[in-house]
PDB file of N, CA and C in Angstrom:
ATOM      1  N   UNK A   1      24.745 -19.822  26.338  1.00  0.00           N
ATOM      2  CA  UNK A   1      23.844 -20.763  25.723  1.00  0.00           C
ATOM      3  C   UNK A   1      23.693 -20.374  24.267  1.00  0.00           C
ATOM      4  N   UNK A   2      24.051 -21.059  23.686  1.00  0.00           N
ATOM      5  CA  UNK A   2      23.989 -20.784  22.060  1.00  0.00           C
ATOM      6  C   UNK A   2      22.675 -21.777  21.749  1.00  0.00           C
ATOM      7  N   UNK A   3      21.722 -20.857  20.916  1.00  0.00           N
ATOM      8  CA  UNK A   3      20.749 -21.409  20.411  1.00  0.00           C
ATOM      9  C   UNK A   3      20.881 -21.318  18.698  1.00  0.00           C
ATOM     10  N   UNK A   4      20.290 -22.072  18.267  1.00  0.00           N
ATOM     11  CA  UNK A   4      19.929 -22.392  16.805  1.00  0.00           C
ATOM     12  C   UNK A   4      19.143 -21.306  15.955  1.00  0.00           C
ATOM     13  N   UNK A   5      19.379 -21.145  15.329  1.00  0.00           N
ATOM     14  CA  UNK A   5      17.553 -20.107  14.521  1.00  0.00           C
ATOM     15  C   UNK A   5      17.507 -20.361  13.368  1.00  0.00           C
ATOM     16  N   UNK A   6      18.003 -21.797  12.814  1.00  0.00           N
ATOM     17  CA  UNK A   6      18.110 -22.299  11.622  1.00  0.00           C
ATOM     18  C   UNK A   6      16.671 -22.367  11.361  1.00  0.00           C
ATOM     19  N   UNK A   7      16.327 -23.011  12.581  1.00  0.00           N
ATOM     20  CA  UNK A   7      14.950 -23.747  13.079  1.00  0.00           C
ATOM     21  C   UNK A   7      14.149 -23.253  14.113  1.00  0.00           C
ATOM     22  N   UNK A   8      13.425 -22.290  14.330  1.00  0.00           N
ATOM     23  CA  UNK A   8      13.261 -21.305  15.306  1.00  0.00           C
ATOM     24  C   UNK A   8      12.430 -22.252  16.471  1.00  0.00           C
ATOM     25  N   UNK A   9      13.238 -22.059  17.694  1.00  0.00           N
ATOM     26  CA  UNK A   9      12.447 -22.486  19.305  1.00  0.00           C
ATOM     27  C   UNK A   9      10.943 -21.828  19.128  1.00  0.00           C
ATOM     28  N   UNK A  10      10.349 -22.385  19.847  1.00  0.00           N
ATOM     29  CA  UNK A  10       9.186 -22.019  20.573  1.00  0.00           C
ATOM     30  C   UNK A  10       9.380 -22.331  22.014  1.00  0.00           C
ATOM     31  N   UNK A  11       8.855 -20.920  22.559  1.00  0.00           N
ATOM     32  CA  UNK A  11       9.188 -20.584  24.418  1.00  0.00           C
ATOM     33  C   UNK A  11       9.301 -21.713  24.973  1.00  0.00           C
ATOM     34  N   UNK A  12       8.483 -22.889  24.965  1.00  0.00           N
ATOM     35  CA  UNK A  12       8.560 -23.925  25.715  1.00  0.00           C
ATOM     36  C   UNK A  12       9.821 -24.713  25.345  1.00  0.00           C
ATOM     37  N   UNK A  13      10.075 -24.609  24.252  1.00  0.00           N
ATOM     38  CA  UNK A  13      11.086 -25.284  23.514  1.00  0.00           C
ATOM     39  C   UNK A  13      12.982 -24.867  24.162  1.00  0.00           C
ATOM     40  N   UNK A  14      12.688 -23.055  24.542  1.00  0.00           N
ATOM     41  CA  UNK A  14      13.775 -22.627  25.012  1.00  0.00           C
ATOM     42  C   UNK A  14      13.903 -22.381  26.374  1.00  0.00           C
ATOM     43  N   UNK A  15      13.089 -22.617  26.718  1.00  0.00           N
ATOM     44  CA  UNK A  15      12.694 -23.331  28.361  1.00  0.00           C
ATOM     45  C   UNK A  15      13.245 -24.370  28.733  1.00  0.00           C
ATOM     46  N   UNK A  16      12.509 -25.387  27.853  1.00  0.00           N
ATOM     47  CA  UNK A  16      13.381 -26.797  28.057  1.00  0.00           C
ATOM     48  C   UNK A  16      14.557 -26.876  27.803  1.00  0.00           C
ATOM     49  N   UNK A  17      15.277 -26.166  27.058  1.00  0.00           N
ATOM     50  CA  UNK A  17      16.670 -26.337  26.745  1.00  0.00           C
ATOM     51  C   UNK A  17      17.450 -25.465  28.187  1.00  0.00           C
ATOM     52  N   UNK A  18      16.992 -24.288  28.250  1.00  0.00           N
ATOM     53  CA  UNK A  18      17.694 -23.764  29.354  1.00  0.00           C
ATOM     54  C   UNK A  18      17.821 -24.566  30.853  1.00  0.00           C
ATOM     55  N   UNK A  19      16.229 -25.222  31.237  1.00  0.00           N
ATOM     56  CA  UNK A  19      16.649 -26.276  32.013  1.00  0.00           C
ATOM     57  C   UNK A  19      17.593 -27.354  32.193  1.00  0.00           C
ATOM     58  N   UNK A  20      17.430 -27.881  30.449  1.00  0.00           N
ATOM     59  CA  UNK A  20      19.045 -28.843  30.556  1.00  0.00           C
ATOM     60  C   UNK A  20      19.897 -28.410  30.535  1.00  0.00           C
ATOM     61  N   UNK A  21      20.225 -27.253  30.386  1.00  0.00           N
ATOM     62  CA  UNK A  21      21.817 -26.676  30.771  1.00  0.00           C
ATOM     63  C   UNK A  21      22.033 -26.725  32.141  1.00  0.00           C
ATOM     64  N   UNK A  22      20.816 -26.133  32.844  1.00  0.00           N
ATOM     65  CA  UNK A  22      21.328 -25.991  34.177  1.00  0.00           C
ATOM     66  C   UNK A  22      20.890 -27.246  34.806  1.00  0.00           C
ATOM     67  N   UNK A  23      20.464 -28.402  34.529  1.00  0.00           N
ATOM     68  CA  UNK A  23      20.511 -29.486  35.127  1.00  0.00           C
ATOM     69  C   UNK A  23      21.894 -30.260  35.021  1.00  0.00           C
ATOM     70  N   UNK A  24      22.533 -29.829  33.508  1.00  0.00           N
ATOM     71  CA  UNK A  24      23.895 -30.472  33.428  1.00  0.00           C
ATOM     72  C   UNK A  24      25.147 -29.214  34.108  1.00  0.00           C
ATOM     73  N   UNK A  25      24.946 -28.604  34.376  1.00  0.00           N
ATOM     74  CA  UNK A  25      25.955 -27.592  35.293  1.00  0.00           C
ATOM     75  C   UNK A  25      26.232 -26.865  34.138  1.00  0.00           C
ATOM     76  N   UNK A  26      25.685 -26.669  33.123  1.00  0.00           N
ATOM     77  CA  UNK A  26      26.342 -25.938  31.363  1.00  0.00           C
ATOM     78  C   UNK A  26      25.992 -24.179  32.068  1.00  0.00           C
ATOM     79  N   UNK A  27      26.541 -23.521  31.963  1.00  0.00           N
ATOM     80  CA  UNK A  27      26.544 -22.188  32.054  1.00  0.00           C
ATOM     81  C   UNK A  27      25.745 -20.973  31.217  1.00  0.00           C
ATOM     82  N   UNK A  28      24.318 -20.589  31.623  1.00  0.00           N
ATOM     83  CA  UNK A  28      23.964 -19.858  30.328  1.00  0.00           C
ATOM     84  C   UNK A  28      24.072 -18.175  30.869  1.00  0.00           C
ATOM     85  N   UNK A  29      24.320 -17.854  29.369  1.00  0.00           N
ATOM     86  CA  UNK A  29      24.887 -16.717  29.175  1.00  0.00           C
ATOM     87  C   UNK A  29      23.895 -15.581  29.384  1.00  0.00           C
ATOM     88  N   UNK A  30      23.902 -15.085  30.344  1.00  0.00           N
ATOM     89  CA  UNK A  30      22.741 -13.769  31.020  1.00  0.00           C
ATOM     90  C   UNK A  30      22.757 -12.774  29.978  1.00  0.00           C
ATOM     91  N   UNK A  31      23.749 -12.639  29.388  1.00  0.00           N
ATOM     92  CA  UNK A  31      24.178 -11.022  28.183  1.00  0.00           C
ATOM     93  C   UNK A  31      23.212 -11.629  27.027  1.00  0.00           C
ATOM     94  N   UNK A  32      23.037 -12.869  26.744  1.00  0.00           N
ATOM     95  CA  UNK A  32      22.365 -13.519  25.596  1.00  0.00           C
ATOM     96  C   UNK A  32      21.047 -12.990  25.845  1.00  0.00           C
ATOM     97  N   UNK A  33      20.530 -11.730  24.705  1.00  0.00           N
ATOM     98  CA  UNK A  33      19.112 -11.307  25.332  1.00  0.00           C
ATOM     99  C   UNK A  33      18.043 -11.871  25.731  1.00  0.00           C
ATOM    100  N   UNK A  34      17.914 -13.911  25.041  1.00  0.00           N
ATOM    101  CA  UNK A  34      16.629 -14.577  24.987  1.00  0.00           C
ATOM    102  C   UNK A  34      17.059 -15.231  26.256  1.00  0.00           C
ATOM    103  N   UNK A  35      18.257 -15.445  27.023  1.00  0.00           N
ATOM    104  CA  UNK A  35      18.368 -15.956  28.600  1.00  0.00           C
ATOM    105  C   UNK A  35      18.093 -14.922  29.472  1.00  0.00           C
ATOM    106  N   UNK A  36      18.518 -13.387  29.222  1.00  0.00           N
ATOM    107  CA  UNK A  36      17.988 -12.500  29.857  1.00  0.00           C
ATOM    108  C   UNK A  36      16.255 -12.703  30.404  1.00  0.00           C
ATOM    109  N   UNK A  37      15.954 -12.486  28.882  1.00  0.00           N
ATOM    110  CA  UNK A  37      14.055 -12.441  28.818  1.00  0.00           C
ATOM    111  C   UNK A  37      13.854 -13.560  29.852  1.00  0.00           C
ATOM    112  N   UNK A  38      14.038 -14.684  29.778  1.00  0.00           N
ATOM    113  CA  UNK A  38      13.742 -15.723  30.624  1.00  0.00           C
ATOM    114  C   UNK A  38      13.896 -15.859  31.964  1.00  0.00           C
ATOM    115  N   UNK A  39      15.117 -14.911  32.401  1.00  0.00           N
ATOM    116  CA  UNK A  39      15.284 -15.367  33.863  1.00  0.00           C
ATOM    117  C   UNK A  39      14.759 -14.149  34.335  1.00  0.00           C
ATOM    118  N   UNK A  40      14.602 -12.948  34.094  1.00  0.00           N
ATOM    119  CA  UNK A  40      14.545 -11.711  34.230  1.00  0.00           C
ATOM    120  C   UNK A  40      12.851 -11.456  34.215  1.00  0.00           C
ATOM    121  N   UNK A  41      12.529 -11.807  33.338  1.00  0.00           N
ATOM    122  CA  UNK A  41      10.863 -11.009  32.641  1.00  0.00           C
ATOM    123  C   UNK A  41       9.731 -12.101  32.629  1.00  0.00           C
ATOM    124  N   UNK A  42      10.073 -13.590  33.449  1.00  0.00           N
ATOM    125  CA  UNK A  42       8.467 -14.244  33.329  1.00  0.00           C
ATOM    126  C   UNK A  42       7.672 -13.793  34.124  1.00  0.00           C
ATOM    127  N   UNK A  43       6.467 -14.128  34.347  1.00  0.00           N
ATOM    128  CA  UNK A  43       5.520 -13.645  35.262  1.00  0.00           C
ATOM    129  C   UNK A  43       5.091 -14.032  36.574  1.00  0.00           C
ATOM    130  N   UNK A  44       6.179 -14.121  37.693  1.00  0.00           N
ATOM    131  CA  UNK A  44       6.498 -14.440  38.493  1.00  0.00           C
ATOM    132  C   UNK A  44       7.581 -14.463  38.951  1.00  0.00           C
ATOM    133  N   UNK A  45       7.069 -14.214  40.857  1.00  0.00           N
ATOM    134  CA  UNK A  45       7.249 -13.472  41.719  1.00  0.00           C
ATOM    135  C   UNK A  45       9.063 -13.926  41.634  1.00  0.00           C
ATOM    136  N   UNK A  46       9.578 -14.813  41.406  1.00  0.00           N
ATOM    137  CA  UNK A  46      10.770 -14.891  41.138  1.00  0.00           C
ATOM    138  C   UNK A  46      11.792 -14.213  40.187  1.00  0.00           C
ATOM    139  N   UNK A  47      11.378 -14.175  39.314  1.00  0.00           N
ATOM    140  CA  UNK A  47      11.575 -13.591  38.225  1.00  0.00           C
ATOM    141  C   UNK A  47      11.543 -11.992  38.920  1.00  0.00           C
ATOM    142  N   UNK A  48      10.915 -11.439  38.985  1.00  0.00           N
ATOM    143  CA  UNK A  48      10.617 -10.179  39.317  1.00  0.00           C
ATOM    144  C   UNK A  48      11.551 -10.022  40.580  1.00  0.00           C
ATOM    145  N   UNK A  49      11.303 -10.644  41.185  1.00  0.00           N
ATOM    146  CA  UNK A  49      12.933 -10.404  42.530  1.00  0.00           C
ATOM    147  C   UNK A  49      14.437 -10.158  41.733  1.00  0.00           C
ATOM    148  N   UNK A  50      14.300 -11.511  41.086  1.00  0.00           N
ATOM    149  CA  UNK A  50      15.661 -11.469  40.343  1.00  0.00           C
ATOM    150  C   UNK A  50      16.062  -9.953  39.641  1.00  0.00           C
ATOM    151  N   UNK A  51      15.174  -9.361  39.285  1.00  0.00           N
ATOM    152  CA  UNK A  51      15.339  -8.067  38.222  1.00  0.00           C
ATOM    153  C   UNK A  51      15.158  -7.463  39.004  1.00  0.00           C
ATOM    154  N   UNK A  52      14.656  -7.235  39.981  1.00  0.00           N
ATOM    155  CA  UNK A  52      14.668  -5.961  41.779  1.00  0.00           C
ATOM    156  C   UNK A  52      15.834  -5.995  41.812  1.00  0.00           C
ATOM    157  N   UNK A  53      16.612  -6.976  42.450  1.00  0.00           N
ATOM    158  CA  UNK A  53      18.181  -7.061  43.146  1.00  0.00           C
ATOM    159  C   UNK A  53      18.729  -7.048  41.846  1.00  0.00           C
ATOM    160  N   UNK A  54      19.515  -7.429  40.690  1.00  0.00           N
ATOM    161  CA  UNK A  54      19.718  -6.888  39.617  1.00  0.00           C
ATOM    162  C   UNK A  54      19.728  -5.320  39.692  1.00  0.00           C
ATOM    163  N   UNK A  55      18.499  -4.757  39.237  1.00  0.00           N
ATOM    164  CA  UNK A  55      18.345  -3.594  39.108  1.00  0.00           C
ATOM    165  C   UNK A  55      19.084  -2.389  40.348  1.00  0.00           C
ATOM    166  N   UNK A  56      18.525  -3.254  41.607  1.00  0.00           N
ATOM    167  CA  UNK A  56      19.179  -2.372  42.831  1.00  0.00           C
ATOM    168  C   UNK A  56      20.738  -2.620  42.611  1.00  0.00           C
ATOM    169  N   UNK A  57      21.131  -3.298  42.136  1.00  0.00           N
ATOM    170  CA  UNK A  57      23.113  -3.318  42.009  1.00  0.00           C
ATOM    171  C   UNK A  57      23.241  -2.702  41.265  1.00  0.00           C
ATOM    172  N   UNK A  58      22.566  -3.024  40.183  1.00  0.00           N
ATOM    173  CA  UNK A  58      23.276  -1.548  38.999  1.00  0.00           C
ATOM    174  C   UNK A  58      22.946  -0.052  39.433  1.00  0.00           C
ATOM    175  N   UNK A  59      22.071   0.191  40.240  1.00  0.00           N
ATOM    176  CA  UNK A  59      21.941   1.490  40.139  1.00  0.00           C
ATOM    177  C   UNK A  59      22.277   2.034  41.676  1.00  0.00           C
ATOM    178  N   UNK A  60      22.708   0.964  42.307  1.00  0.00           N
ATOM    179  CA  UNK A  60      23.188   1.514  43.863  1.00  0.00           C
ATOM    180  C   UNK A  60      21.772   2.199  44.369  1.00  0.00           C
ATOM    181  N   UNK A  61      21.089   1.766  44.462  1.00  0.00           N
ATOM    182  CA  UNK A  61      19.675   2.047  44.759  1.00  0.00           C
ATOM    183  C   UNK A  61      18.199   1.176  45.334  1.00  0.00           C
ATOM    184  N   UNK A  62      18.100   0.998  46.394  1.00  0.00           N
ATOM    185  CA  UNK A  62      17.242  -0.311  46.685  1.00  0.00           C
ATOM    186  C   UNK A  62      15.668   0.478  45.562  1.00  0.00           C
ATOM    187  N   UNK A  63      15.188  -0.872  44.709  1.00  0.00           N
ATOM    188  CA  UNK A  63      14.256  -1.062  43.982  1.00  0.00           C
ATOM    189  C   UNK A  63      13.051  -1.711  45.006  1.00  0.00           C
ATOM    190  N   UNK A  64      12.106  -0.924  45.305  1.00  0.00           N
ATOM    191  CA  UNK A  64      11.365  -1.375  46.040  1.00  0.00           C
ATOM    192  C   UNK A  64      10.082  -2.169  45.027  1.00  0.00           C
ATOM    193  N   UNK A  65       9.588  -1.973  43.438  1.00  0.00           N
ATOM    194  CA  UNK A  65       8.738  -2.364  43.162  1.00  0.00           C
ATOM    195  C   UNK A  65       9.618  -2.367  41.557  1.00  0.00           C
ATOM    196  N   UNK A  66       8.689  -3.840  41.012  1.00  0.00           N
ATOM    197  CA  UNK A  66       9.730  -3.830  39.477  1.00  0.00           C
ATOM    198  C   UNK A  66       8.529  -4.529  38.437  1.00  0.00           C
ATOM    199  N   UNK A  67       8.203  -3.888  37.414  1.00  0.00           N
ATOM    200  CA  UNK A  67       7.310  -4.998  36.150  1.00  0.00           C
ATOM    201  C   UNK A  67       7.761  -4.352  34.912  1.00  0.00           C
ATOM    202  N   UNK A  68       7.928  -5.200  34.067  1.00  0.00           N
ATOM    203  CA  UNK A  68       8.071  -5.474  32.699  1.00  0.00           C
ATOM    204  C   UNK A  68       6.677  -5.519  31.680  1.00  0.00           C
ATOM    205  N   UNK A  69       6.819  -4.195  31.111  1.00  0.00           N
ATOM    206  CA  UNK A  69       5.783  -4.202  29.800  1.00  0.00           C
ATOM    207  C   UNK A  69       6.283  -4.496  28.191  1.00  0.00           C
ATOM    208  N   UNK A  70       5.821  -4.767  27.769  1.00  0.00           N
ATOM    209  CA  UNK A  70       5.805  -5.159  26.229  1.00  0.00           C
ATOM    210  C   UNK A  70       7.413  -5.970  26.337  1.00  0.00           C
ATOM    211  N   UNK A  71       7.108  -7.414  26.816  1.00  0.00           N
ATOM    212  CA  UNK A  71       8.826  -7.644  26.774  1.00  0.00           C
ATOM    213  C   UNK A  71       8.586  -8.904  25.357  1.00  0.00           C
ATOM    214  N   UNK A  72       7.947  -8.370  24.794  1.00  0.00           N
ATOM    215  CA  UNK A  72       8.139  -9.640  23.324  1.00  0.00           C
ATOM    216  C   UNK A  72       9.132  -9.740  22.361  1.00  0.00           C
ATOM    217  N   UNK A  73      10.284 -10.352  22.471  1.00  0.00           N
ATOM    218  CA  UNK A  73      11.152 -10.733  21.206  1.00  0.00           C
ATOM    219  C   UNK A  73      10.770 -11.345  20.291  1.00  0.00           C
ATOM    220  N   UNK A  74      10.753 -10.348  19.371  1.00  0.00           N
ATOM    221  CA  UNK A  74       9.801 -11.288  18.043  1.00  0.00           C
ATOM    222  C   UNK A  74      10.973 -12.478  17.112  1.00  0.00           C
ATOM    223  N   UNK A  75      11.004 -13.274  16.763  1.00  0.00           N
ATOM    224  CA  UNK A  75      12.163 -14.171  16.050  1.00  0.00           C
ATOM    225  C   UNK A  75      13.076 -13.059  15.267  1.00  0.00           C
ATOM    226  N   UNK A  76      12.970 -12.305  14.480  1.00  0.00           N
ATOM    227  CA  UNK A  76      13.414 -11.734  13.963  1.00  0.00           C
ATOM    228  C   UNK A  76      15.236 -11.037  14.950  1.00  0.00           C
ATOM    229  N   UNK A  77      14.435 -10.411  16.139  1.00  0.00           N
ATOM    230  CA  UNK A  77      15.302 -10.048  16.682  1.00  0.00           C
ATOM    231  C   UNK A  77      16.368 -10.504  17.610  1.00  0.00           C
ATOM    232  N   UNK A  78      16.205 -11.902  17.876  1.00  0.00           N
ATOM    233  CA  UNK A  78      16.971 -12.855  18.589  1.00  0.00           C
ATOM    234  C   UNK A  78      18.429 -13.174  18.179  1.00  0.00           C
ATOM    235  N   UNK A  79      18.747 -12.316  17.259  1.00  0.00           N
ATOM    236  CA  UNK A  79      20.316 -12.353  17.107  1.00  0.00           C
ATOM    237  C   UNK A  79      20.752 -11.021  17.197  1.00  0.00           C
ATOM    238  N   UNK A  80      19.451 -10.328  17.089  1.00  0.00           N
ATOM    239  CA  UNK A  80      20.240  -8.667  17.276  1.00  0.00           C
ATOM    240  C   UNK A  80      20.241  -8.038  18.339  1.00  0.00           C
ATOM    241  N   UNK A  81      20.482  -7.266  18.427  1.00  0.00           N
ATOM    242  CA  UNK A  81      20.754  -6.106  19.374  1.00  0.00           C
ATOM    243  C   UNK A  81      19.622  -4.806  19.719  1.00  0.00           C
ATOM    244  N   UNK A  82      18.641  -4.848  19.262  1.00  0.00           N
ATOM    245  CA  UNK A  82      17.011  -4.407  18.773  1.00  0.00           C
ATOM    246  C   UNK A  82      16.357  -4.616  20.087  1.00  0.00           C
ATOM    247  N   UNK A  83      16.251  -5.298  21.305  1.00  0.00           N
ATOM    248  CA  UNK A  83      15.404  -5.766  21.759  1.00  0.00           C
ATOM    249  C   UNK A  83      15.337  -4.534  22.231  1.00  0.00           C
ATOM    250  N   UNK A  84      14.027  -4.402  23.065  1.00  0.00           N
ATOM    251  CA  UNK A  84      13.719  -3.412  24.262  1.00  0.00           C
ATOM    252  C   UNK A  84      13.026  -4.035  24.906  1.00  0.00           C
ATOM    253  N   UNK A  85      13.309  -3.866  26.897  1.00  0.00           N
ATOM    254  CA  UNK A  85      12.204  -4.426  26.866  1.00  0.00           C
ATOM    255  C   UNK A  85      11.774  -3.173  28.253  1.00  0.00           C
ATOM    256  N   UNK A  86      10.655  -2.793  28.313  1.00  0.00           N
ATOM    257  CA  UNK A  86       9.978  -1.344  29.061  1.00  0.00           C
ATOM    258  C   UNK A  86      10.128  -2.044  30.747  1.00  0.00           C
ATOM    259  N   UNK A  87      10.777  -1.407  31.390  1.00  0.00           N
ATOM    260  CA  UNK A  87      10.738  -2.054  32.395  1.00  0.00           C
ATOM    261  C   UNK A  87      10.303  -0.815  33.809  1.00  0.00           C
ATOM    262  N   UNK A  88       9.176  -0.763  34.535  1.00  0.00           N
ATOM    263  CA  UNK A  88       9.239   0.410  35.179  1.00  0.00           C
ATOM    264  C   UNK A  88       9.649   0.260  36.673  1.00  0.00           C
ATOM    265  N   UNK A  89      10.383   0.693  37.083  1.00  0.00           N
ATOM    266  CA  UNK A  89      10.853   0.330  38.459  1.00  0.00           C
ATOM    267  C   UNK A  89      10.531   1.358  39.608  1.00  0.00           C
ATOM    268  N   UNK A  90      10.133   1.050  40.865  1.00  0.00           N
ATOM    269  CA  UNK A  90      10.117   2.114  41.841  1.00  0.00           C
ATOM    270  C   UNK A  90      10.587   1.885  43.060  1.00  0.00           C
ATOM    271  N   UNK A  91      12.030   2.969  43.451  1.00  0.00           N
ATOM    272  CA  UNK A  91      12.785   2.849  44.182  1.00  0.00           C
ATOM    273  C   UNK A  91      11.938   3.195  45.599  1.00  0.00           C
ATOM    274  N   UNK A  92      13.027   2.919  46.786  1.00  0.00           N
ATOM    275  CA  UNK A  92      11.995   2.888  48.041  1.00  0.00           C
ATOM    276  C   UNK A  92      11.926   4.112  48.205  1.00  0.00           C
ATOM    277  N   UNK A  93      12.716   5.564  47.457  1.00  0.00           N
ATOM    278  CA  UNK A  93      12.005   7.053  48.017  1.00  0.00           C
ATOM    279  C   UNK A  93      11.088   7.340  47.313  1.00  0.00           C
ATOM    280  N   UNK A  94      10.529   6.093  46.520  1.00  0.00           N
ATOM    281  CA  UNK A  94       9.249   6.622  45.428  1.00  0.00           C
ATOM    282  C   UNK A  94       9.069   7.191  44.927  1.00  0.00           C
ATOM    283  N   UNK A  95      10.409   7.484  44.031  1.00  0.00           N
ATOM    284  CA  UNK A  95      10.698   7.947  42.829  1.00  0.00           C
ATOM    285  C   UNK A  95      10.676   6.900  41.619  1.00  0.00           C
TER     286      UNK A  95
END
């Protein structure tokens, strides 16, 4: 999903666009950090699954509990490579 920043989105704005991609079958790009943030880090219970199972594949490790702190991309950083976003996870040996 290639976005603009001629003219900077507002969340709702890149919301709505990501919906019409996937209403038209358009493919968005998960590596793109601001589709990441979106499918990965809203506040809900979906979202938060999605980044459990995610997380449990990359690390060969079932993720029993998953939340995201300070996940704000400020405009600035939406083309770079800068983001962070704090994510604390706890596997099922509760570690």
């Amino acid at each position: 999903m290639k976005i603009s920043l001629k003219s900077p989105l507002s969340w709702g704005a890149i919301r709505r666009q990501a919906r019409e991609y996937a209403a038209a079958g358009k493919i968005l790009d998960v590596m793109s950090d601001i589709v990441f943030k979106i499918l990965f880090t809203a506040d809900d219970e979906d979202s938060r699954e999605a980044l459990r199972l995610l997380l449990s594949d990359c690390t060969h490790r079932a993720v029993k509990n998953v939340q995201v702190q300070n996940n704000e991309i400020l405009p600035e950083y939406l083309t770079g490579k800068t983001v962070r976003l704090d994510i604390h996870a706890t596997f099922n040996d509760g570690e």
